[in-house]
Protein backbone atom coordinates (compact mmCIF):
# COMPACT_ATOMS: atom_id res chain seq x y z
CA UNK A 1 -32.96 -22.69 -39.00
CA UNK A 2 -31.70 -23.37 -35.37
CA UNK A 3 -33.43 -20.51 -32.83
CA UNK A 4 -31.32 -19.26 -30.07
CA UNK A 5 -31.54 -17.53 -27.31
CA UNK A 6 -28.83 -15.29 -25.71
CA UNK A 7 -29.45 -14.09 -21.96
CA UNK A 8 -26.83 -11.27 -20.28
CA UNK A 9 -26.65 -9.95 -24.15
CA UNK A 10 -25.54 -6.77 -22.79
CA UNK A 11 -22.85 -7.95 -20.62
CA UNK A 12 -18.97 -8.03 -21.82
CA UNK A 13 -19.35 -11.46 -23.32
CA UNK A 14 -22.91 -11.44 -24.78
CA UNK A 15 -22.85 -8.47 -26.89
CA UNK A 16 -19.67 -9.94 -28.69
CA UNK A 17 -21.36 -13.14 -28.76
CA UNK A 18 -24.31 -11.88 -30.11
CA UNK A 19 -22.54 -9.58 -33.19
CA UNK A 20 -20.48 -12.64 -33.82
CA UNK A 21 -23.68 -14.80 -34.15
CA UNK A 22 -25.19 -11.89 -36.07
CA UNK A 23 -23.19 -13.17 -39.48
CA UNK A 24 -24.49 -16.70 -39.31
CA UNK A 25 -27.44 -17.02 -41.59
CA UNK A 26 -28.60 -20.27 -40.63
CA UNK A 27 -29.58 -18.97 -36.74
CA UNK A 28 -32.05 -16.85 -35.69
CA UNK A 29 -31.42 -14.74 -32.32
CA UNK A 30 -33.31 -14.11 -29.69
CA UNK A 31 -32.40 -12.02 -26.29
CA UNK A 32 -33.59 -11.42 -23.21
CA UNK A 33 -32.19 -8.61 -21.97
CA UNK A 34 -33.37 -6.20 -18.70
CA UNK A 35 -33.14 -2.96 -20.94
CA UNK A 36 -33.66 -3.02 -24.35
CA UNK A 37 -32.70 0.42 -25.04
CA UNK A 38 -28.74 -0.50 -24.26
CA UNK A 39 -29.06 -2.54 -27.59
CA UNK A 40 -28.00 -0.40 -30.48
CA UNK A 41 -30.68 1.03 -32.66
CA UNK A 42 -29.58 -1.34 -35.73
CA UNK A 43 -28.31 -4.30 -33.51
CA UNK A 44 -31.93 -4.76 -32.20
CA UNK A 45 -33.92 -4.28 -35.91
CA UNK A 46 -31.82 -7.52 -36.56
CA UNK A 47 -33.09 -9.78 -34.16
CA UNK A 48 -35.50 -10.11 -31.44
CA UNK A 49 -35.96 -8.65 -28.23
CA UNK A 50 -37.74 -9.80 -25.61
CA UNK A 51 -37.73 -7.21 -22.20
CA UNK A 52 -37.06 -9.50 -18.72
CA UNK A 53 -34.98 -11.20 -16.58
CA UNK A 54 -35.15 -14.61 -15.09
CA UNK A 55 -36.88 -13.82 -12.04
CA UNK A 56 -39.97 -12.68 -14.35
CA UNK A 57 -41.76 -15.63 -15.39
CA UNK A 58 -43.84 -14.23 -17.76
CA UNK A 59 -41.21 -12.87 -19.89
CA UNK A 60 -38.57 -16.12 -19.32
CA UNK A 61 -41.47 -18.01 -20.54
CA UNK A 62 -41.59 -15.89 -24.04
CA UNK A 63 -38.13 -15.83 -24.30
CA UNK A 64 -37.13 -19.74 -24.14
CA UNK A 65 -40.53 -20.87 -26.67
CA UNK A 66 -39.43 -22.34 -29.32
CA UNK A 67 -35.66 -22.21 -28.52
CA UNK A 68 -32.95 -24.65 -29.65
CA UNK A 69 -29.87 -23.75 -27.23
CA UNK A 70 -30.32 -20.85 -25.14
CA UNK A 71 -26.97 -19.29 -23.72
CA UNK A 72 -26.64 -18.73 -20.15
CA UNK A 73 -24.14 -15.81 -19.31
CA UNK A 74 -25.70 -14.13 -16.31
CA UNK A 75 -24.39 -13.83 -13.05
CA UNK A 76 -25.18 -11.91 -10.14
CA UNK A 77 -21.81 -10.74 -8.66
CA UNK A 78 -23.52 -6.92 -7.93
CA UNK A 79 -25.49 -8.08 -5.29
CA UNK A 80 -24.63 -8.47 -1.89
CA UNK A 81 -26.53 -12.46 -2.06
CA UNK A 82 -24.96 -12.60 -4.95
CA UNK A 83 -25.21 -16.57 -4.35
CA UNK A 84 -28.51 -16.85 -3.37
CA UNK A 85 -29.65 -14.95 -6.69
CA UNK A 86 -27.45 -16.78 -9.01
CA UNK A 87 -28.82 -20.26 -7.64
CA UNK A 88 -32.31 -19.28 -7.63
CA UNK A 89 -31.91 -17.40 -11.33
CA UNK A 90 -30.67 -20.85 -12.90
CA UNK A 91 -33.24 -23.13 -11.40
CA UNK A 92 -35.68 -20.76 -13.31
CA UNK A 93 -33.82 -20.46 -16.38
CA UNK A 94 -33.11 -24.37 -16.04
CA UNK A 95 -36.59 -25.04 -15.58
CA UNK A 96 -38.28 -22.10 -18.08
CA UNK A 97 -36.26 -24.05 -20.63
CA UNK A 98 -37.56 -27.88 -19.39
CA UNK A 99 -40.73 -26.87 -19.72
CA UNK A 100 -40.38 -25.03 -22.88
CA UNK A 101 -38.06 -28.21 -24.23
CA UNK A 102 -35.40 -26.12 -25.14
CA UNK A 103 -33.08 -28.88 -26.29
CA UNK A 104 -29.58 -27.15 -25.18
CA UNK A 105 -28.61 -25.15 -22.43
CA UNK A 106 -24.62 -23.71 -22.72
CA UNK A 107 -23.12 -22.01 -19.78
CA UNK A 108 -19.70 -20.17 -19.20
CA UNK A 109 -18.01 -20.03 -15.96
CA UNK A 110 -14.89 -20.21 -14.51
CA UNK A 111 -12.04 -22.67 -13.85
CA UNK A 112 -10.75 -23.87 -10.52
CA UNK A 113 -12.38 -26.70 -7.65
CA UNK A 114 -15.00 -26.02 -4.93
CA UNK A 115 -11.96 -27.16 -2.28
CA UNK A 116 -10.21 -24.53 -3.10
CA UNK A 117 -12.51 -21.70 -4.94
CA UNK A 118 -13.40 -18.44 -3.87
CA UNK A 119 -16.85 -17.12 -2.98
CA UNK A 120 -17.09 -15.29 -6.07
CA UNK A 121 -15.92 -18.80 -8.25
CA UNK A 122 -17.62 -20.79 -6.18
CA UNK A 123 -21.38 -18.84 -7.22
CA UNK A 124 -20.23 -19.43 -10.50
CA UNK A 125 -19.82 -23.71 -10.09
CA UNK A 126 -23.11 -23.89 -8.53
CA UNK A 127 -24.47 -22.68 -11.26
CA UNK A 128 -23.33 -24.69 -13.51
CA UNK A 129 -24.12 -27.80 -11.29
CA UNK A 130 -27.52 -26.23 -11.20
CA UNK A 131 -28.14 -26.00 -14.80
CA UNK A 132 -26.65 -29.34 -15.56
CA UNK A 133 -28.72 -31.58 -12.37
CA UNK A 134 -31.58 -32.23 -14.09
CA UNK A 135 -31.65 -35.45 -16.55
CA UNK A 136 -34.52 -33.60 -19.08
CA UNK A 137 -31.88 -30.93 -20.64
CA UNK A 138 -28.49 -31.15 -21.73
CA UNK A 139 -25.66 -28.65 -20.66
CA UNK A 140 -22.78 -27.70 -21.76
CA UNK A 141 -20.16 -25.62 -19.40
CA UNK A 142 -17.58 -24.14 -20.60
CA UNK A 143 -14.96 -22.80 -17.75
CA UNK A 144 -12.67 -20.66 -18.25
CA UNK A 145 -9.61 -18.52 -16.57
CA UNK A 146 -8.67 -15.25 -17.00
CA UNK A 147 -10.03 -13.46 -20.27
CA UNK A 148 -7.88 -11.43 -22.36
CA UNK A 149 -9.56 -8.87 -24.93
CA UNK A 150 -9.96 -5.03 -24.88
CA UNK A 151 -12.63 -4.29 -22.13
CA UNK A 152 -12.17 -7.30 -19.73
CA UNK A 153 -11.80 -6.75 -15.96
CA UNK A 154 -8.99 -8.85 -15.60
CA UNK A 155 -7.27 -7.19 -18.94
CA UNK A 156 -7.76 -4.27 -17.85
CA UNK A 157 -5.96 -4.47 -14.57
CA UNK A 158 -3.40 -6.21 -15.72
CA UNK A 159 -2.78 -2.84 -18.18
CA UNK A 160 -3.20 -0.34 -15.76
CA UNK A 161 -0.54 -1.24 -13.15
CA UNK A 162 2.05 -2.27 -16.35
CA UNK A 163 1.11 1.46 -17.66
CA UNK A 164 1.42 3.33 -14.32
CA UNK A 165 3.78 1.14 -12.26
CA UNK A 166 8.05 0.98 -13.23
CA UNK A 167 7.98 -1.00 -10.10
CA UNK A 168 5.11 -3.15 -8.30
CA UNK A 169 5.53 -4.63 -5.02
CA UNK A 170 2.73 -7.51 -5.04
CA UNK A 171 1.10 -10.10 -2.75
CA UNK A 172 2.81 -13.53 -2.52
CA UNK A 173 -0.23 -15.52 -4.39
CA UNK A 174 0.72 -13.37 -8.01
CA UNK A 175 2.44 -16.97 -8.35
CA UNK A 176 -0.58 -18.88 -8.82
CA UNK A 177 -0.97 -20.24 -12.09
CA UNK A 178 -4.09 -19.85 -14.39
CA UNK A 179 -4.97 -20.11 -17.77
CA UNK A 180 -5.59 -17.35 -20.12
CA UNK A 181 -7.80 -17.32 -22.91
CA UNK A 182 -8.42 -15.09 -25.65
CA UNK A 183 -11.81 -13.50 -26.27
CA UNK A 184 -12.14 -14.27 -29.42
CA UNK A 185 -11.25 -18.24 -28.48
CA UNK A 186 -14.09 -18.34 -26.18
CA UNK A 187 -16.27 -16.96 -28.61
CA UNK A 188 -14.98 -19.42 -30.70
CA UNK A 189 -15.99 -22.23 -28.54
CA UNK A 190 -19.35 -21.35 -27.50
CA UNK A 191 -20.43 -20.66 -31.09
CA UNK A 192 -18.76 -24.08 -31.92
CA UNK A 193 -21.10 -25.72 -29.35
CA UNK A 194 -23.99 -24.54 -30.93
CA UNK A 195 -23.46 -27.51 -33.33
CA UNK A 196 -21.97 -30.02 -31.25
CA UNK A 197 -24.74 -32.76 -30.09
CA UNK A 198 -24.58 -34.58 -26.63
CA UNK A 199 -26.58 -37.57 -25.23
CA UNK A 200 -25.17 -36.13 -21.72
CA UNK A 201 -23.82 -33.42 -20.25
CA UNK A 202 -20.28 -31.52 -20.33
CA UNK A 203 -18.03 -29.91 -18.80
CA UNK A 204 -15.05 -28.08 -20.68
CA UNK A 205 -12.44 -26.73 -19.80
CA UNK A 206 -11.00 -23.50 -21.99
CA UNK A 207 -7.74 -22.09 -21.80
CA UNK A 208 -4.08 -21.18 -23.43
CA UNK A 209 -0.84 -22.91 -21.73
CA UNK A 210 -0.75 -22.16 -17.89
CA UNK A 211 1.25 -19.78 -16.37
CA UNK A 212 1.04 -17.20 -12.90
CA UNK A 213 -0.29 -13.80 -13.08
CA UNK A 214 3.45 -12.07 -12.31
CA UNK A 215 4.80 -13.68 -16.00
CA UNK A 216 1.11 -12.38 -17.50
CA UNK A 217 1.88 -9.18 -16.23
CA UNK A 218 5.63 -9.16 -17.38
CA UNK A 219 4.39 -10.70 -20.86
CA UNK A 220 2.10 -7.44 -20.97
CA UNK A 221 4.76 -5.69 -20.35
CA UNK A 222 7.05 -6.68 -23.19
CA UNK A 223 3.93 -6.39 -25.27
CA UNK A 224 3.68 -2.79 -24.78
CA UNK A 225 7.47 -2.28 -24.96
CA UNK A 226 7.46 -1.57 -20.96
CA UNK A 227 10.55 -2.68 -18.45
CA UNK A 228 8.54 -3.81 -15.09
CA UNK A 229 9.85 -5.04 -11.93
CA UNK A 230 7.83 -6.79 -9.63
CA UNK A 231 8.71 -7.81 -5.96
CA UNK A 232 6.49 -10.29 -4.26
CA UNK A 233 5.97 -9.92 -0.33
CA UNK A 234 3.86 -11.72 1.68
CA UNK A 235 2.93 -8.86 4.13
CA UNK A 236 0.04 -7.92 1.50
CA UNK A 237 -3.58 -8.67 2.68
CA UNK A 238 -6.30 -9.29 0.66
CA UNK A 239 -7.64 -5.90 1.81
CA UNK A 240 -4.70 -3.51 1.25
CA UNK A 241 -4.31 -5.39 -2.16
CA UNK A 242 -8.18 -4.66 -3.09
CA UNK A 243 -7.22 -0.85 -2.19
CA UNK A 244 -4.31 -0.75 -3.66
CA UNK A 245 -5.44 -2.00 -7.13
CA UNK A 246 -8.42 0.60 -6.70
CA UNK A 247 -6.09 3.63 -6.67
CA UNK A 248 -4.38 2.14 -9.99
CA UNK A 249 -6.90 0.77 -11.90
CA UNK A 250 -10.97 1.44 -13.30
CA UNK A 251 -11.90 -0.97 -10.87
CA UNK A 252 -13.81 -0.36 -7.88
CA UNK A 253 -13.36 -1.84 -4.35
CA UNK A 254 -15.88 -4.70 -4.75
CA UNK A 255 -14.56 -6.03 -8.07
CA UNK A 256 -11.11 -5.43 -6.85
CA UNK A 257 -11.71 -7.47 -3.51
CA UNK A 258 -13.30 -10.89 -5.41
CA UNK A 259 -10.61 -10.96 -8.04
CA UNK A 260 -8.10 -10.96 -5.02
CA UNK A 261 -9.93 -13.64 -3.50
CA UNK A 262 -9.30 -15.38 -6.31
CA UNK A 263 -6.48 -14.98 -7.14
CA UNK A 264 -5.32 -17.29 -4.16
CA UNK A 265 -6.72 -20.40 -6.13
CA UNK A 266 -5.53 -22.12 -8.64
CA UNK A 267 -7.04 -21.91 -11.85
CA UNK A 268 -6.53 -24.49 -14.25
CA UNK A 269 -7.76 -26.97 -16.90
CA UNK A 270 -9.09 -30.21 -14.55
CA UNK A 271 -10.16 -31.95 -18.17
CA UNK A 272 -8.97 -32.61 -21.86
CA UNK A 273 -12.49 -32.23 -23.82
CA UNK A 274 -11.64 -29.01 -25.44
CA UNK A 275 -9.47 -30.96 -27.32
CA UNK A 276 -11.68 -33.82 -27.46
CA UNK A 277 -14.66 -32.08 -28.47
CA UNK A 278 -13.64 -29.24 -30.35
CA UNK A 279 -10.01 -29.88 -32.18
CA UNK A 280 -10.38 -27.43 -34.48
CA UNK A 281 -9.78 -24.67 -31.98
CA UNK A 282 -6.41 -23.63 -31.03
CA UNK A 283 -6.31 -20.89 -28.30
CA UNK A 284 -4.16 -17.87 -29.22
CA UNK A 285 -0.94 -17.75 -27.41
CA UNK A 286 -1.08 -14.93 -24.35
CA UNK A 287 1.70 -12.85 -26.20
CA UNK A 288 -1.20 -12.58 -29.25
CA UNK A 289 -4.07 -12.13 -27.34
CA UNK A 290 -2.48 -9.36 -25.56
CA UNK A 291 -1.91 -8.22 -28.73
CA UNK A 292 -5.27 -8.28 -29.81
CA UNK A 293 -6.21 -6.07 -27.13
CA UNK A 294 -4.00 -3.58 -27.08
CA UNK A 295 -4.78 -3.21 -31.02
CA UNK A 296 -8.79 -2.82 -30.53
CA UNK A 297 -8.04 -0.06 -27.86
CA UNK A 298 -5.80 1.82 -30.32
CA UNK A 299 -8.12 1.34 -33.44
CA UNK A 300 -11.69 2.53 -31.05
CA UNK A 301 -12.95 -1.19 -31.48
CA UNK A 302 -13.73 -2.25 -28.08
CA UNK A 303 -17.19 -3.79 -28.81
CA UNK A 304 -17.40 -4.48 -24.77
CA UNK A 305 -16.25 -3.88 -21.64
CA UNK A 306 -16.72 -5.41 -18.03
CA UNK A 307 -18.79 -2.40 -16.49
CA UNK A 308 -21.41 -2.86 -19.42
CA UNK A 309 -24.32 -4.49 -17.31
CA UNK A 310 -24.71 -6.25 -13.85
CA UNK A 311 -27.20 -6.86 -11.75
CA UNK A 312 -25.26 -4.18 -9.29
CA UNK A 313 -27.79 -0.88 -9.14
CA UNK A 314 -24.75 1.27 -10.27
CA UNK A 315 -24.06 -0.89 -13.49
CA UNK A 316 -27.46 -0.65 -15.46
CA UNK A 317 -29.63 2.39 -16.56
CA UNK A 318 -33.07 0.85 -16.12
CA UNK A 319 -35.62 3.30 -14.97
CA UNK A 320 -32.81 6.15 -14.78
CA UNK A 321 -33.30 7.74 -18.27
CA UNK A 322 -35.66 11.00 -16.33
CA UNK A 323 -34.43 12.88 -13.95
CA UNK A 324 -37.83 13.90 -12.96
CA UNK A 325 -37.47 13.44 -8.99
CA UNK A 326 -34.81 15.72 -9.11
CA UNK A 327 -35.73 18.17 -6.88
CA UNK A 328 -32.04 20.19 -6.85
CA UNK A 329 -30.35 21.59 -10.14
CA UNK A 330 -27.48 23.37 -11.63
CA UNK A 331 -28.77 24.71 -14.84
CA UNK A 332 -26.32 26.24 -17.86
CA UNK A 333 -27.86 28.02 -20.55
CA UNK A 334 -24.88 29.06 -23.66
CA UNK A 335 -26.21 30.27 -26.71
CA UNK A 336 -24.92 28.69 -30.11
CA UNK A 337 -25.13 31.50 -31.92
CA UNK A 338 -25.04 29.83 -35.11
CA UNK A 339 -23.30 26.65 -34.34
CA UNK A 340 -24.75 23.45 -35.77
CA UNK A 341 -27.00 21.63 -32.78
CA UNK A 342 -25.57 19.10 -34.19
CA UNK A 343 -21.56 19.60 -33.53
CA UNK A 344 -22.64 20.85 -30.05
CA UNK A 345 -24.06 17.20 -29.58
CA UNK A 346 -20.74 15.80 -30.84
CA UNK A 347 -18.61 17.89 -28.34
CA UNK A 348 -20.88 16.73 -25.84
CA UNK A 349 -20.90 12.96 -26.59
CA UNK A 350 -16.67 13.31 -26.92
CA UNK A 351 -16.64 14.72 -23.04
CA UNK A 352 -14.72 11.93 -20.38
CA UNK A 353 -11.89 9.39 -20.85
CA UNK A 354 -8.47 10.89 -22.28
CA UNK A 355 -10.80 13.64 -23.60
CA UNK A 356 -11.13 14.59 -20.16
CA UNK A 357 -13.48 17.32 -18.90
CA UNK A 358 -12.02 20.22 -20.40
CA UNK A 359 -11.09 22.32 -17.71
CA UNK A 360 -10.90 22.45 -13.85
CA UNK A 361 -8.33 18.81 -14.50
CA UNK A 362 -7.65 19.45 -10.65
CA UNK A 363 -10.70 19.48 -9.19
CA UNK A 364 -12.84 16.43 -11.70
CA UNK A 365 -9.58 13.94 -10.52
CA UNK A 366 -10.05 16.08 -7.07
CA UNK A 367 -13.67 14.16 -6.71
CA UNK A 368 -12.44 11.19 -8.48
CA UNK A 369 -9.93 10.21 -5.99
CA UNK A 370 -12.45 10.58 -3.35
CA UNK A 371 -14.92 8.61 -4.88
CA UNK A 372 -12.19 5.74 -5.09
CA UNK A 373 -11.77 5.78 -1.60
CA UNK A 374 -14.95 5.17 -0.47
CA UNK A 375 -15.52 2.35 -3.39
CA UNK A 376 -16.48 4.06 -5.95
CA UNK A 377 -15.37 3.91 -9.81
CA UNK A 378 -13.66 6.92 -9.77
CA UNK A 379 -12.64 9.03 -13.24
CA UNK A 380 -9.97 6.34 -14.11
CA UNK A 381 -12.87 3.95 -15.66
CA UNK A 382 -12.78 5.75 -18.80
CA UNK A 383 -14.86 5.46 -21.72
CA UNK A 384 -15.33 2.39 -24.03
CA UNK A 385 -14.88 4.35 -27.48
CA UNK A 386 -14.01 7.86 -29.04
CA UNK A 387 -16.32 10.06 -29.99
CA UNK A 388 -19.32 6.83 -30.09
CA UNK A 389 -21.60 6.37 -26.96
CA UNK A 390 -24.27 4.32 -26.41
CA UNK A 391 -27.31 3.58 -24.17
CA UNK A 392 -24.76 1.96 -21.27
CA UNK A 393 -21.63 2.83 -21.53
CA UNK A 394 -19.24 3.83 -18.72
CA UNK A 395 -18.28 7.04 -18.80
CA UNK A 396 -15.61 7.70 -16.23
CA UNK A 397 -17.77 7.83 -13.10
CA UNK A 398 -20.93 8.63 -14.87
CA UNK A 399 -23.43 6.28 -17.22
CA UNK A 400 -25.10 6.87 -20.39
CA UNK A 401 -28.65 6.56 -19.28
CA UNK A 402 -30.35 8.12 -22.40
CA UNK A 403 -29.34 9.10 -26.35
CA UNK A 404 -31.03 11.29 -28.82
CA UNK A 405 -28.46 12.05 -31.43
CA UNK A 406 -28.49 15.76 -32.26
CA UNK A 407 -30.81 16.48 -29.23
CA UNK A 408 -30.38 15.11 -25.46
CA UNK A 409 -26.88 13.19 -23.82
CA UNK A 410 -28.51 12.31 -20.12
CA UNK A 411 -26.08 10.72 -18.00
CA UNK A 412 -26.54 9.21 -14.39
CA UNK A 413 -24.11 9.63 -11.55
CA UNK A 414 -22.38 6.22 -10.20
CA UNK A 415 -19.99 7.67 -7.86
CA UNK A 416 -21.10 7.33 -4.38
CA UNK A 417 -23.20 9.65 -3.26
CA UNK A 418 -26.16 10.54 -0.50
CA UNK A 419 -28.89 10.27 -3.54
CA UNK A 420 -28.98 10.45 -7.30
CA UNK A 421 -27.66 12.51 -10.01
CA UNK A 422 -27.86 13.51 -13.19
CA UNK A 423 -26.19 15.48 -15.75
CA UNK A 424 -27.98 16.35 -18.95
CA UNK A 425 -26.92 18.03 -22.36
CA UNK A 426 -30.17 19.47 -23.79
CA UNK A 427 -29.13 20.90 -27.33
CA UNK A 428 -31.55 23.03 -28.85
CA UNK A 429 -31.80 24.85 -32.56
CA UNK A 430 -30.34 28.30 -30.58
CA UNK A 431 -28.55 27.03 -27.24
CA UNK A 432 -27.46 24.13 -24.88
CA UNK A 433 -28.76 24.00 -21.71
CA UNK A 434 -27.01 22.14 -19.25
CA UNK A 435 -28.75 20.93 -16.24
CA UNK A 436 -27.02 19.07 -13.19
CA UNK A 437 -30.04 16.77 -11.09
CA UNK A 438 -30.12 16.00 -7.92
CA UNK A 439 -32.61 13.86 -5.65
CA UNK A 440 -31.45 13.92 -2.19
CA UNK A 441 -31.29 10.83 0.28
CA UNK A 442 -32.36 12.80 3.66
CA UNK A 443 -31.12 15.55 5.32
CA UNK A 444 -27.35 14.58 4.69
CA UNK A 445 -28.28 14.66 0.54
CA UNK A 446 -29.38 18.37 0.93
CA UNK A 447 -25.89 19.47 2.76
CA UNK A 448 -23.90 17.20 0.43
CA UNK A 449 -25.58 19.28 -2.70
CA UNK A 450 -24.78 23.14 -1.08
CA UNK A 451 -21.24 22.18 0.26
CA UNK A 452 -20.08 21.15 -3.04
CA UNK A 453 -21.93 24.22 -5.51
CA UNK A 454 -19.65 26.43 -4.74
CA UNK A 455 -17.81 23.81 -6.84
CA UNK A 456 -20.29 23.58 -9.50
CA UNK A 457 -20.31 27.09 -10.35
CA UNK A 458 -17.03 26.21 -11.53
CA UNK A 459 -16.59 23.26 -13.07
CA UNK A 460 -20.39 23.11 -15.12
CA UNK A 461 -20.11 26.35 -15.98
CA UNK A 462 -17.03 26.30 -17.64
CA UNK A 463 -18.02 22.41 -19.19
CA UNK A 464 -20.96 24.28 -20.96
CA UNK A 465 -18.77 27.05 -22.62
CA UNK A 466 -16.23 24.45 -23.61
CA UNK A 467 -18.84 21.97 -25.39
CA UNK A 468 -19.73 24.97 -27.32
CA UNK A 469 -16.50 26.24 -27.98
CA UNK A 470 -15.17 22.97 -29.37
CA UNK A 471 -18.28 23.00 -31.52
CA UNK A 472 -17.11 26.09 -33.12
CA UNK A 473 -13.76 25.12 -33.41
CA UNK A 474 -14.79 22.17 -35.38
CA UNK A 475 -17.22 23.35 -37.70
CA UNK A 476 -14.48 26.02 -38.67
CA UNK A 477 -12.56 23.25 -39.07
CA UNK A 478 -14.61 21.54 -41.51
């Protein structure tokens, strides 16, 4: 039985890899993962967990013994050294895995030359020249364009301005040509390489037949049975096109800013061995992957999404799960008078997204929309599934930092703000109590927190009476 290891198994690609490599009997899986509360209760009983990252030796050590191939599918895009980290985080991994004589290493990144690449695309072909330099472990890197599937960054921008937009007037460079690929193909072939054995290293490039991002967009368009008209100018700068795709899409101003960057390159195959290596993989056509997508969101089957983990502070929950240096709260006390705990834990858990928050639309999109200007996610983010959350998950401009069904929903605040916050759902056998936490940064922290309660009185108040409300309405239900 081949032993693998999966690193960035929370991330949008790892925790699909990792279920799909779930139904293969002759592996056994290993993670390391920086939280191992975001795994699902039965995902981690399956396999093994070890609790790390690759700047911990200790724990990179335990994670690559006894490994066959060990996936590589971290990168460091959060930080503002972003480079620096991702360099230094392969030579570790590389070396952890020398040492340990881990027989495999397999890599995806992304498509497109150092010439011509952006800083974000360039981070990601050092590290794949890092983790292939040294002649003691084979590599294999995949690199791939844009990824279609139901949670991707780069699906779902392409979504939200076909959705919101009749008519889009768009930078010049919306004529560069990529290559799109299916989730599900690169799944495809970096569980295929598990098998394939090398005497050297290689480097493969992944993708469907090329084409710009203005036809992707219009083929999205047709998809969903939209008419869209774009207009190409060249008057659009990389910054106003950054802000402009943060008022129309989940993305905030950092992710929006290096997939503009980008978006100036050219991304395309620069090799033949996916065909010479793995013939029995076809990528889907960028009509069906679309497809695809737009078919998980409607059926609640979005295994992933991009805001899942990062090494960015706002996209992970470690150390976040008790509010305990809160030293500022908003506290709700509604009694259930009768009502199962557990449907008041269900209304809860089905707050955010199209749900919404109930009441007070005006003033939740009110702070939205001000979050998005100063780079923040902003409510349009969404949620990844109705009614199921997990240890994680995005939650409009809030995170799931802790879960205990029938009892506590604890989310942590990750729209930009002068401290930290919390917003927690205690459900007890005779009332919900519902607490807003706030730790101040300074003296700007304390203002921030009495300017907006007069706020608060309005909006939590009102969210606690609702949760309950719906509760009632669905047990009468049935």
């Amino acid at each position: 039985m081949k032993k693998i290891l999966i690193t960035g198994a929370t991330g949008y690609i790892g925790r699909r890899l990792c279920e799909k490599l779930l139904s293969r009997q002759d592996l056994a899986l290993r993670l390391l993962v920086r939280n191992r509360r975001k795994l699902g209760a039965g995902d981690a009983g399956r396999l093994e967990v070890i609790e790390g990252d690759t700047f911990s030796p200790e724990p990179l050590a335990r994670a690559v013994a006894g490994i066959d191939t060990a996936f590589y599918l971290i990168h460091s895009m959060g930080a503002g050294n972003y480079q620096e980290l991702d360099r230094q985080s392969a030579e570790n991994f590389r070396d952890a895995c020398i040492r340990a004589g881990v027989k495999k290493i397999i890599y995806l990144g992304g498509l497109g030359s150092k010439e011509t690449a952006s800083r974000h695309l360039l981070s990601r072909i050092e590290t794949g020249e890092v983790l292939s330099e040294r002649p003691e472990i084979r590599t294999i890197w995949f690199r791939a364009g844009v990824i279609i599937g139901s949670g991707s960054a780069s699906f779902e921008i392409i979504r939200n301005l076909v959705e919101k937009l009749p008519v889009m007037v768009t930078p010049i460079w919306v004529k560069t040509r990529t290559q799109p690929i299916a989730v599900n193909d690169v799944l495809a072939y970096l569980t295929a390489a598990i098998d394939l054995e090398l005497r050297e290293n290689l480097v493969v490039d992944i993708g469907a037949a090329a084409m710009d991002f203005r036809g992707m967009m219009l083929g999205a368009a047709q998809e969903m049975g939209l008419r869209r008209l774009l207009i190409p100018v060249p008057v659009l700068s990389p910054r106003l096109s950054s802000y402009w795709l943060i008022l129309f899409t989940q993305v905030p101003y950092r992710i929006a800013a290096a997939l503009v960057e980008g978006l100036k390159s050219e991304t395309v195959a620069l090799n033949k061995n996916a065909l010479r290596y793995f013939p029995e993989i076809l990528p889907r056509a960028y009509p069906i992957a679309v497809r695809e997508a737009l078919s998980e969101m409607e059926h609640q089957q979005v295994i992933s999404r991009w805001c899942d983990s990062s090494a960015d502070r706002y996209c992970d929950v470690l150390a976040l799960d008790d509010p305990g240096d809160a030293i500022l709260q908003d506290r709700r006390i509604v009694p259930l008078r009768g009502i199962d705990p557990h449907a008041v834990f269900r209304a809860a858990c089905d707050i955010g997204g199209e749900q919404g928050w109930y009441t007070y639309h005006f003033l939740w999109r009110l702070r939205g929309f001000f979050d998005k200007l100063v780079g923040g996610y902003g409510l349009s983010r969404g949620r990844r599934a109705a009614p199921e959350l997990r240890i994680g998950d995005a939650l409009d401009f809030w995170k799931v930092a802790d879960i205990r069904p029938g009892k506590r929903l604890l989310l942590t605040a990750q729209m930009k703000l002068p401290g930290k916050a919390w917003l927690e759902f205690d459900i007890q056998a005779d009332q919900l109590v519902q607490t807003a936490h706030f730790s101040p940064r300074g003296l700007w922290g304390r203002v921030y927190w009495y300017l907006v309660s007069p706020f608060h009185s309005l909006v939590f108040a009102d969210l606690a009476r609702q949760i309950v409300a719906r509760a009632s309405l669905a047990e009468k239900a049935g």
